[in-house]
N, C-alpha and C. Protein backbone atom coordinates (compact mmCIF):
# COMPACT_ATOMS: atom_id res chain seq x y z
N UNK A 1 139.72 78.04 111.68
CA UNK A 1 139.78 77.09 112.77
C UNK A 1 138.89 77.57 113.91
N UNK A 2 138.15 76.39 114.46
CA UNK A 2 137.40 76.82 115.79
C UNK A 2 137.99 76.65 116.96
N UNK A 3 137.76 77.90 117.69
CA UNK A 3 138.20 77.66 118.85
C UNK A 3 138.08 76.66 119.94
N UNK A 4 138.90 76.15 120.65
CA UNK A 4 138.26 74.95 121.61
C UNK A 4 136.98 75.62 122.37
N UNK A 5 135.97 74.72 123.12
CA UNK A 5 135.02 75.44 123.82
C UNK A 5 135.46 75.37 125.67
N UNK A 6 135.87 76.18 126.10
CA UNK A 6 136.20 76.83 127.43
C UNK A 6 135.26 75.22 128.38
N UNK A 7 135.92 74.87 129.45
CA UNK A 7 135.29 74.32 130.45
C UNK A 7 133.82 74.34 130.66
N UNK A 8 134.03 76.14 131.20
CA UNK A 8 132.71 75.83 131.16
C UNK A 8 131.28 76.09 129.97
N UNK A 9 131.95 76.19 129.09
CA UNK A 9 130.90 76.07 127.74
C UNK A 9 130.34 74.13 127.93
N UNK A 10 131.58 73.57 127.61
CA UNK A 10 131.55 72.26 127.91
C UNK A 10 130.10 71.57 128.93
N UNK A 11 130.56 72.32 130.09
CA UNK A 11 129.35 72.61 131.12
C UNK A 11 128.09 72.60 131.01
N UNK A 12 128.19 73.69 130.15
CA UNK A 12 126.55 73.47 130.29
C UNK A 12 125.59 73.49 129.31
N UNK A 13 126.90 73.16 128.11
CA UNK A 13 126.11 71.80 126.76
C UNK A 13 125.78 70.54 127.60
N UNK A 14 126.53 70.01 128.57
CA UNK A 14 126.06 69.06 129.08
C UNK A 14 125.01 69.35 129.86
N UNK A 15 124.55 70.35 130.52
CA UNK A 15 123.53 70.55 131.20
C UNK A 15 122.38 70.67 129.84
N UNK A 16 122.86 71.18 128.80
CA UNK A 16 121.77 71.34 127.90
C UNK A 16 121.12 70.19 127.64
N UNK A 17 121.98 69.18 127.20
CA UNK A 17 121.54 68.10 127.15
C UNK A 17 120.84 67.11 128.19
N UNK A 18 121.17 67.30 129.63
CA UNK A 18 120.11 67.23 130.27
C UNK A 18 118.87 67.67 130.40
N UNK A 19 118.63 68.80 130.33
CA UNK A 19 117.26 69.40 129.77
C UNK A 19 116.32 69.03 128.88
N UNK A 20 117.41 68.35 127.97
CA UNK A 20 116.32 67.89 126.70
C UNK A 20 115.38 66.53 127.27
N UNK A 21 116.52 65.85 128.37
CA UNK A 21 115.61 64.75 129.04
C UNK A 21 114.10 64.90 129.77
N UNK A 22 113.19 64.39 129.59
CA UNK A 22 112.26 65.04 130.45
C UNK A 22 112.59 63.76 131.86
N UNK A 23 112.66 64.85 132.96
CA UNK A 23 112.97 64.10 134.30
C UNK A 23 112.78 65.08 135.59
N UNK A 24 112.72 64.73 136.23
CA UNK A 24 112.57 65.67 137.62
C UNK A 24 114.25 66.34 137.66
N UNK A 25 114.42 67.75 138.37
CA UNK A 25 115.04 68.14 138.67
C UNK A 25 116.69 67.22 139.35
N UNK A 26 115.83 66.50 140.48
CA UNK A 26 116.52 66.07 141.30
C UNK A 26 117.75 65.05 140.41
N UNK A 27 116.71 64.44 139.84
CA UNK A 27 117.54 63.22 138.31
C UNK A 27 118.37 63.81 137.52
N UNK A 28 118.45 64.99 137.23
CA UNK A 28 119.07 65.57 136.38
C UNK A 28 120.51 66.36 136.73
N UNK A 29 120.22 66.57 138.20
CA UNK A 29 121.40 67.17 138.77
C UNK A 29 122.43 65.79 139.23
N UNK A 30 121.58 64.70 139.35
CA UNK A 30 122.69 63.42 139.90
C UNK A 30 123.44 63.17 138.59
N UNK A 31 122.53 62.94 137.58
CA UNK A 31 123.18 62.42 136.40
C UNK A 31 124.31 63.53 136.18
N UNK A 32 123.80 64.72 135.94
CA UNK A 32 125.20 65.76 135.68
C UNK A 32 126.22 65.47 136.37
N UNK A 33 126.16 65.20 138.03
CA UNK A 33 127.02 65.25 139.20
C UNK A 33 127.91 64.43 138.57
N UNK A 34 127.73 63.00 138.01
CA UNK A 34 128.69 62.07 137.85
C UNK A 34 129.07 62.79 136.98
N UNK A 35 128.79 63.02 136.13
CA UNK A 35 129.53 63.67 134.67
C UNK A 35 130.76 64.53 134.73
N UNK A 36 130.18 65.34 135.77
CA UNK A 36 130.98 66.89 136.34
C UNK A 36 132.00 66.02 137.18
N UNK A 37 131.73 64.93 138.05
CA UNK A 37 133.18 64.53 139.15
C UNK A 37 133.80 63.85 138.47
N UNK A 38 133.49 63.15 137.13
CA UNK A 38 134.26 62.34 136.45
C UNK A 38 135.41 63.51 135.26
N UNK A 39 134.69 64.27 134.97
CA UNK A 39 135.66 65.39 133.84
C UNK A 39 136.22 66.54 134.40
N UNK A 40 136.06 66.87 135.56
CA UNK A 40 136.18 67.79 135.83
C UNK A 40 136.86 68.22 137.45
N UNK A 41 138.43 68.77 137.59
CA UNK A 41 139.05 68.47 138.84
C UNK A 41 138.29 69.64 139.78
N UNK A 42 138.32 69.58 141.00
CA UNK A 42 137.44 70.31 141.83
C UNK A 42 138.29 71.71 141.48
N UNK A 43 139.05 71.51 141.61
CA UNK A 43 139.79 73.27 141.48
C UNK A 43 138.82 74.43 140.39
N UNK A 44 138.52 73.05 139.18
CA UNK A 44 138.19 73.90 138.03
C UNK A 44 136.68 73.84 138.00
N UNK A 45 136.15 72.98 139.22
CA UNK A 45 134.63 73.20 139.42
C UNK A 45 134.69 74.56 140.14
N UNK A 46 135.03 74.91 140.99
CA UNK A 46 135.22 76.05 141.82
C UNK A 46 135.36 77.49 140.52
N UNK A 47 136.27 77.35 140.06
CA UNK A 47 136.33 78.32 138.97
C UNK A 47 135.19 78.29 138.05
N UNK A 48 134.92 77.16 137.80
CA UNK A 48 133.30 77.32 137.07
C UNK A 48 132.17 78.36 137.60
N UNK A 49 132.38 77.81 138.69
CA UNK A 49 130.98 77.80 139.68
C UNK A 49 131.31 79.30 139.92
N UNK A 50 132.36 80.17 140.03
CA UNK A 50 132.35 81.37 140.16
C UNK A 50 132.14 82.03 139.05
N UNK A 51 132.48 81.78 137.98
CA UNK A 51 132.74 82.03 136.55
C UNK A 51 130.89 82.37 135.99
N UNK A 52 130.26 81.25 136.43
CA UNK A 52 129.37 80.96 136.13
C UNK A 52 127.52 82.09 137.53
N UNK A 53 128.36 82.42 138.59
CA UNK A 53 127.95 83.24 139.02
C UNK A 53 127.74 84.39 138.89
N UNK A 54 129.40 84.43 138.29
CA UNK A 54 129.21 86.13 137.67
C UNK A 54 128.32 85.96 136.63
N UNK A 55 127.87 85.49 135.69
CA UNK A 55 127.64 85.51 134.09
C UNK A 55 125.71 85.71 134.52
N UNK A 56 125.49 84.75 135.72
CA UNK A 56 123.94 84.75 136.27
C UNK A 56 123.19 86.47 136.05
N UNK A 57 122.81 86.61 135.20
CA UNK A 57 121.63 87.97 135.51
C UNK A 57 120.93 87.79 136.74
N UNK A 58 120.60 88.76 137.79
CA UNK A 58 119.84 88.75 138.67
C UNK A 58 118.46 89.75 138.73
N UNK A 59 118.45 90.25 137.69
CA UNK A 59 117.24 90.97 137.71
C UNK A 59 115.88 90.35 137.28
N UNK A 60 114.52 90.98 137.67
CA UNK A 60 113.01 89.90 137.71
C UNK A 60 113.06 89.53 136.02
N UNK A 61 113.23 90.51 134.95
CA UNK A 61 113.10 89.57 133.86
C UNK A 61 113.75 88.55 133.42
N UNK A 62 114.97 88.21 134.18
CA UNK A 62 115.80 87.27 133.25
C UNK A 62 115.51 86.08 134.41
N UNK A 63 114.87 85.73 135.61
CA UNK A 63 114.44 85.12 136.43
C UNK A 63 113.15 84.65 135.99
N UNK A 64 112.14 85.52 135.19
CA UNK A 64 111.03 85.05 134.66
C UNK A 64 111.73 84.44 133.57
N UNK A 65 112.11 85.26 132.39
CA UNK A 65 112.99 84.37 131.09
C UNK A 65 113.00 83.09 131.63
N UNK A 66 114.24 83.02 132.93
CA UNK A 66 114.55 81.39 132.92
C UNK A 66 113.77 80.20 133.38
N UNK A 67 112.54 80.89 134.16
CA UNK A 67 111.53 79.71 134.85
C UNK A 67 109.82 79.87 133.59
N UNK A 68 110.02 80.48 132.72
CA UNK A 68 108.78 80.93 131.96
C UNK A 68 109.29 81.43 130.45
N UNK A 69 109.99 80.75 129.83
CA UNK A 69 110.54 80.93 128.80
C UNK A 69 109.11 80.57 127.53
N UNK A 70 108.85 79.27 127.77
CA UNK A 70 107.89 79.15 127.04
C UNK A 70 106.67 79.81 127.04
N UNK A 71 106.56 80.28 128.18
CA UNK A 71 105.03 81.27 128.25
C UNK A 71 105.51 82.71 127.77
N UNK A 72 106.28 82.78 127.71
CA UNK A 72 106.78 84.21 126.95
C UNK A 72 107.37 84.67 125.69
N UNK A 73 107.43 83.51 125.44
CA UNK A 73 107.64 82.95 123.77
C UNK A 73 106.43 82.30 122.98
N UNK A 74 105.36 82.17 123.70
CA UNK A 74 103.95 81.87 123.26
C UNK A 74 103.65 82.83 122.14
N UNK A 75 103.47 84.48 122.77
CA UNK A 75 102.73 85.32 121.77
C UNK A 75 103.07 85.56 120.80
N UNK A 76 104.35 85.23 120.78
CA UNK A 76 105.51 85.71 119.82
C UNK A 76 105.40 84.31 118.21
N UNK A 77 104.99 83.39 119.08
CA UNK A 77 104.80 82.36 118.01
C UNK A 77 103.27 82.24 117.48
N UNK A 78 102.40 82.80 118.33
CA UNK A 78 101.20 83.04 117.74
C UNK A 78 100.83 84.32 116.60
N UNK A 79 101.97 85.34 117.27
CA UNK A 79 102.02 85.99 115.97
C UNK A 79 101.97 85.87 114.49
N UNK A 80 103.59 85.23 114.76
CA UNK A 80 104.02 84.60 113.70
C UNK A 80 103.42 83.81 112.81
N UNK A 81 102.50 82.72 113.77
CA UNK A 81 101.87 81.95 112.58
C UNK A 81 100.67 82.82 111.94
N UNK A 82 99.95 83.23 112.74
CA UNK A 82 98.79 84.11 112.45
C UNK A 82 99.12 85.06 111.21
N UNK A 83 100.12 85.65 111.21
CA UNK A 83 100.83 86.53 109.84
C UNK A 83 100.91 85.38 108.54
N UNK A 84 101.66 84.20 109.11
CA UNK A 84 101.05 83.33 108.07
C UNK A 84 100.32 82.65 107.31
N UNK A 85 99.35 82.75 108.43
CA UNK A 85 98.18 82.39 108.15
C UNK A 85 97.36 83.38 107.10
N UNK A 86 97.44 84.47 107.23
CA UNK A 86 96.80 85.89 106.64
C UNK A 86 97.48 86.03 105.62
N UNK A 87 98.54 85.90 105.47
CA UNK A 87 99.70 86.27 104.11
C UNK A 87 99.53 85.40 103.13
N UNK A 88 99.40 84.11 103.65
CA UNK A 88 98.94 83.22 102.48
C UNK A 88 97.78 83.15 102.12
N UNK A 89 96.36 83.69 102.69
CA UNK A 89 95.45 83.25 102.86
C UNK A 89 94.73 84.35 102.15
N UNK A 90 95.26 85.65 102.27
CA UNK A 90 94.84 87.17 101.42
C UNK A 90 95.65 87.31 100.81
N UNK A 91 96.92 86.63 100.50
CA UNK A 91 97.89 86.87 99.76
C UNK A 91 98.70 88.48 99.96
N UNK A 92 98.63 88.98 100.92
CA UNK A 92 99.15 89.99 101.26
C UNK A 92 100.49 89.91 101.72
N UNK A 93 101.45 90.30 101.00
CA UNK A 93 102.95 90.22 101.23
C UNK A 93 103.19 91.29 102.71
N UNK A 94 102.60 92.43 102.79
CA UNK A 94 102.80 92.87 104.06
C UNK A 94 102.51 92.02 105.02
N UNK A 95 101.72 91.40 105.66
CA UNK A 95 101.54 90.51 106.19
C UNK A 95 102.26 89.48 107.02
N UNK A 96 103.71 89.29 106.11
CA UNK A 96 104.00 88.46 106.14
C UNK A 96 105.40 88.96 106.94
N UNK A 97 105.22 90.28 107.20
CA UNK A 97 106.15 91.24 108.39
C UNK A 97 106.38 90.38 109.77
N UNK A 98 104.91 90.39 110.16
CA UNK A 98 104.94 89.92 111.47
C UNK A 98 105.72 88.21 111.30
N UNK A 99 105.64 87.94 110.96
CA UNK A 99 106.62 86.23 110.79
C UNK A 99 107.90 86.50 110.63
N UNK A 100 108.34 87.87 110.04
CA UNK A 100 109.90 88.02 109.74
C UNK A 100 109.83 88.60 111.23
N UNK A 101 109.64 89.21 111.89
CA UNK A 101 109.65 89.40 113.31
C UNK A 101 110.30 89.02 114.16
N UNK A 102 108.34 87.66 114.36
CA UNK A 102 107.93 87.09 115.47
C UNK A 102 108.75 85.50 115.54
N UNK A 103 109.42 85.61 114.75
CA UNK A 103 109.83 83.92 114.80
C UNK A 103 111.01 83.89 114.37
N UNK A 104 112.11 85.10 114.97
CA UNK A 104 113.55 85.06 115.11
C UNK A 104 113.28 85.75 116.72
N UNK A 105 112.35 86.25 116.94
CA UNK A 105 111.79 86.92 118.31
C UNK A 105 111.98 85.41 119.36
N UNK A 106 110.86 85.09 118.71
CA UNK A 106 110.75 83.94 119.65
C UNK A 106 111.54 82.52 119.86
N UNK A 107 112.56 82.80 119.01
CA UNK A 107 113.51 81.52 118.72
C UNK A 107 114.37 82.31 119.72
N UNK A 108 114.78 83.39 119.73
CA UNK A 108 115.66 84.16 120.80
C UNK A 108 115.47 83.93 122.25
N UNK A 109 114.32 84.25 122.10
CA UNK A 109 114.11 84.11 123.65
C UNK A 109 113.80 82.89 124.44
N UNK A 110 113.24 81.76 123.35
CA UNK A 110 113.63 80.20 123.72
C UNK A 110 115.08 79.92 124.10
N UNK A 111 115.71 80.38 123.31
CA UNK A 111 117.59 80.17 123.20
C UNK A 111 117.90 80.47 124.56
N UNK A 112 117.44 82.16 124.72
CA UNK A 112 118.23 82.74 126.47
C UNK A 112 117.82 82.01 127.66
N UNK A 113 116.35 81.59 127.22
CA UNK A 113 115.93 81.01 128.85
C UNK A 113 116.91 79.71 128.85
N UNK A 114 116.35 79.15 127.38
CA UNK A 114 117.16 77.86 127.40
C UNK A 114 118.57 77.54 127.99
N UNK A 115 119.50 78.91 127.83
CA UNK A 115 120.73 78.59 128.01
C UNK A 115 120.74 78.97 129.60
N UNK A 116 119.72 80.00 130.50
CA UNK A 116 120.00 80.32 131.86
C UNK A 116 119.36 79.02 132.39
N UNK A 117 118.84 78.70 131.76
CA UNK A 117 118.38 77.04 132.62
C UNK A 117 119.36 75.97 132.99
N UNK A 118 120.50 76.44 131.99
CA UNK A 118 121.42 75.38 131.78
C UNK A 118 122.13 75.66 132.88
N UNK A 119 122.61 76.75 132.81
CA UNK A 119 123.80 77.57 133.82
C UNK A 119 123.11 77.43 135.02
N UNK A 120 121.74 77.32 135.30
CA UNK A 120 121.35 77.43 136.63
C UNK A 120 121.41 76.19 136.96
N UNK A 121 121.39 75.30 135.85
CA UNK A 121 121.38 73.64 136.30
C UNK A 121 122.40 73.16 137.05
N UNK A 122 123.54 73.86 136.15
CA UNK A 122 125.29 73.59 136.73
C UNK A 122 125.35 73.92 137.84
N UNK A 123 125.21 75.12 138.22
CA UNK A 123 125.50 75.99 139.68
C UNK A 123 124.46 74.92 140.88
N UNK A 124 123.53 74.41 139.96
CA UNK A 124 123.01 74.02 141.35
C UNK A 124 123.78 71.98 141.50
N UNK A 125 124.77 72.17 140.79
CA UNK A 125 124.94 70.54 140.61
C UNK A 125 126.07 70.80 140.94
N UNK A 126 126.53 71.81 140.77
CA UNK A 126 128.37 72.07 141.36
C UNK A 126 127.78 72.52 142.83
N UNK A 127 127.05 73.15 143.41
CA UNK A 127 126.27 73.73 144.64
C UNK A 127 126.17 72.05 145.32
N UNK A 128 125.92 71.18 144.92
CA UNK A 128 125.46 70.26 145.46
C UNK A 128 126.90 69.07 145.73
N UNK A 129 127.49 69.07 144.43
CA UNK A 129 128.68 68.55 144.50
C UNK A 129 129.64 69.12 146.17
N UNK A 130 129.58 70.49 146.00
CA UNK A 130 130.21 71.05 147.16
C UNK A 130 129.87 70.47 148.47
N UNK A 131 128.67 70.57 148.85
CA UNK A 131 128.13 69.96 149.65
C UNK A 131 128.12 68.53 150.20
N UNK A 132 127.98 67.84 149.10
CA UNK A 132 128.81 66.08 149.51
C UNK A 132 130.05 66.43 150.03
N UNK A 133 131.12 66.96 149.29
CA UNK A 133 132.16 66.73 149.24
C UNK A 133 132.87 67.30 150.86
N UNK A 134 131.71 68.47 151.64
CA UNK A 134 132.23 69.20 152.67
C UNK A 134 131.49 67.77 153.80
N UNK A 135 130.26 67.06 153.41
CA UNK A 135 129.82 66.14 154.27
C UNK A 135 130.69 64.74 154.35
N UNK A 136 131.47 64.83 153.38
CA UNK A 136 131.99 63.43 153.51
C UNK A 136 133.35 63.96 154.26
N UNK A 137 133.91 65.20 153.81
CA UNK A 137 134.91 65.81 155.21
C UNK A 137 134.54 65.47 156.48
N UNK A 138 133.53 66.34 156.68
CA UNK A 138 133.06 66.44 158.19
C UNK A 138 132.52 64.86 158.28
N UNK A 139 132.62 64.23 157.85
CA UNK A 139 132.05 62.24 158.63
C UNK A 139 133.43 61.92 158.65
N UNK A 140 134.84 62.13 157.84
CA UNK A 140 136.10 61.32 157.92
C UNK A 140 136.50 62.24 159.40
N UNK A 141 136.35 63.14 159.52
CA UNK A 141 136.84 63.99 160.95
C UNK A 141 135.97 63.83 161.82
N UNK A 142 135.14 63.42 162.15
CA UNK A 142 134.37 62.80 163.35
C UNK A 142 134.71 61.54 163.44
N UNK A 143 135.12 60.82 163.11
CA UNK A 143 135.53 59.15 163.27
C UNK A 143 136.92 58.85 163.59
């Protein structure tokens, strides 16, 4: 049996799936927003959103990973084919090293950026959620 998937797993498959949209930033965090205020009670956005802070790497490679995933997964797939290219082409079974490699290499490191993109998507859509929610306070207490 599989385990249920935690809140915020939930999270930020849906953010994944925003990603796959091609759209500006801004589009992508509204569309989530409804998603997130409709499933999700603020208590357990808050727990996300911390949950999901801790989990954030803050060091320069995993900041490049998440804004340059594809440029860093480039060489790794040029490898790869290039070994294929040569392995079939000289028929050289060594050759064919660099593809057993370069193209579980580079599927990896598509995966990590992929998934800190996600998490960074949330934080900044629960970040934003917060923010309505403290502006529409502060307008009912001024009136």
């Amino acid at each position: 049996m599989e385990a249920q998937p935690t809140q915020t797993e939930k999270l930020i498959r849906m953010a994944e799936d925003e990603l796959a949209i091609f759209s500006p930033d801004s589009q992508k965090i509204e569309r989530l927003r409804r998603k997130i205020g409709l499933s999700v009670s603020p208590s357990q956005q808050k727990a996300v959103k911390q949950e999901l802070a801790a989990q954030m790497p803050e060091g320069f490679i995993s900041k490049l990973l998440e804004e340059q995933r594809q440029t860093i997964a480039l060489p790794f797939w040029g490898i790869a084919g290039l070994g294929l290219l040569l392995g079939i082409s000289f028929r050289q079974p060594v050759d064919f090293l660099a593809p057993a490699i370069a193209f579980p290499l580079a599927i990896t490191i598509q995966r990590q950026g992929w998934q800190l993109q996600a998490k960074r998507l949330v934080l900044k859509t629960l970040a934003e959620i917060e923010a309505r929610s403290k502006q529409t306070e502060e307008s009912k207490s001024s009136r």
